[in-house]
Protein backbone atom coordinates (compact mmCIF):
# COMPACT_ATOMS: atom_id res chain seq x y z
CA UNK A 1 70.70 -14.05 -3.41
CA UNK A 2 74.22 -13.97 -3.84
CA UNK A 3 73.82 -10.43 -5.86
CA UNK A 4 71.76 -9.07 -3.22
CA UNK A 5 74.55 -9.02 -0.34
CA UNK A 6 76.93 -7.77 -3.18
CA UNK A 7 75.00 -5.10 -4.31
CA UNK A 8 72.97 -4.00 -0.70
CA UNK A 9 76.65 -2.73 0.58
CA UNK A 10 77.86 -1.14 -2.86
CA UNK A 11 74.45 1.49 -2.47
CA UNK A 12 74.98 1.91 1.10
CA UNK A 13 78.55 2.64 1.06
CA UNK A 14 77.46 5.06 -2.21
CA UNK A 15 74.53 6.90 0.13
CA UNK A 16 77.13 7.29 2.79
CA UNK A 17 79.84 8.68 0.62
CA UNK A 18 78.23 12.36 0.03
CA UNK A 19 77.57 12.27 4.00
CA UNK A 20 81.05 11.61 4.98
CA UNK A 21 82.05 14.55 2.55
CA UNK A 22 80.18 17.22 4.30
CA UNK A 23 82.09 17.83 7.13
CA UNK A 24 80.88 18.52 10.12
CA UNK A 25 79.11 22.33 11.76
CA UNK A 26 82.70 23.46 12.89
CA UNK A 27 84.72 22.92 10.13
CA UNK A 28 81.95 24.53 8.04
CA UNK A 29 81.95 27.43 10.24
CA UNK A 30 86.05 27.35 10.16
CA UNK A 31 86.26 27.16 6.50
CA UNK A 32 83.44 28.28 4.57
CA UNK A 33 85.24 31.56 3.54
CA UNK A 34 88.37 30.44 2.33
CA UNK A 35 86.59 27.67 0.66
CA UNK A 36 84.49 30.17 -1.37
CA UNK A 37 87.79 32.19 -2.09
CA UNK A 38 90.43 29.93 -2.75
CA UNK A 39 87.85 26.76 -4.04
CA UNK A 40 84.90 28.71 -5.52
CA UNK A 41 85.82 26.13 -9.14
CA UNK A 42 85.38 22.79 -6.88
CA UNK A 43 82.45 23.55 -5.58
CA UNK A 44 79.88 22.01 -4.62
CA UNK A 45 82.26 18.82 -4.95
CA UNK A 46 83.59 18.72 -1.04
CA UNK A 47 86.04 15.91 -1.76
CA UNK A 48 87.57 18.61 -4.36
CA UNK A 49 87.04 21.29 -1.89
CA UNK A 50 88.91 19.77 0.49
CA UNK A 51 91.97 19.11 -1.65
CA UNK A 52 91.80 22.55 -2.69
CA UNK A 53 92.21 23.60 1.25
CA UNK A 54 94.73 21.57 1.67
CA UNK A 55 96.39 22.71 -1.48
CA UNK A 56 96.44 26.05 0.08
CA UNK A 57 97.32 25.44 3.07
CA UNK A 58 99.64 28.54 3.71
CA UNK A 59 96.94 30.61 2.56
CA UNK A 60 94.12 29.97 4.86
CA UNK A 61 92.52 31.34 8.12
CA UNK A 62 94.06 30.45 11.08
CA UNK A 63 90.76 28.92 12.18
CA UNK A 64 90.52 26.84 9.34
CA UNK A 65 94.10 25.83 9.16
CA UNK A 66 93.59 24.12 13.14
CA UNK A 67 90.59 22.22 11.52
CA UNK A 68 92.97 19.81 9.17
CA UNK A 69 95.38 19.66 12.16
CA UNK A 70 98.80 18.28 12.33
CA UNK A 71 98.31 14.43 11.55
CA UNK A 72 94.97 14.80 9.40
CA UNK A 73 95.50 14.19 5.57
């Protein structure tokens, strides 16, 4: 029993992982250029997508730039 309510959370928090990492329709929308042209080697990995972005920070669209916004990291 005591394995069940260790290992119940550990798959849920794995299932929710790749959901978290999508992003949402805007920042998509927002990014999905630069991502390809800047990040086109971390693809399809979105966590190393993302650090690629921010990596390039200077470089990107406006548009995508407003979607990390000052505070986000």
């Amino acid at each position: 029993m005591r394995k069940f309510f260790l290992v119940v959370p550990a798959v849920l928090s794995l299932v929710a992982l790749p959901a978290l990492a999508q992003g949402t329709t805007k920042q998509k929308a927002a990014c999905e250029r630069d991502s390809h042209r800047l990040c086109a080697s971390a693809e399809p990995d979105a966590i190393a997508v993302e650090k690629c972005l921010k990596a390039h920070m200077s470089s990107l669209s406006k548009a995508c730039q407003r979607q990390f916004g000052k505070g986000r990291r």
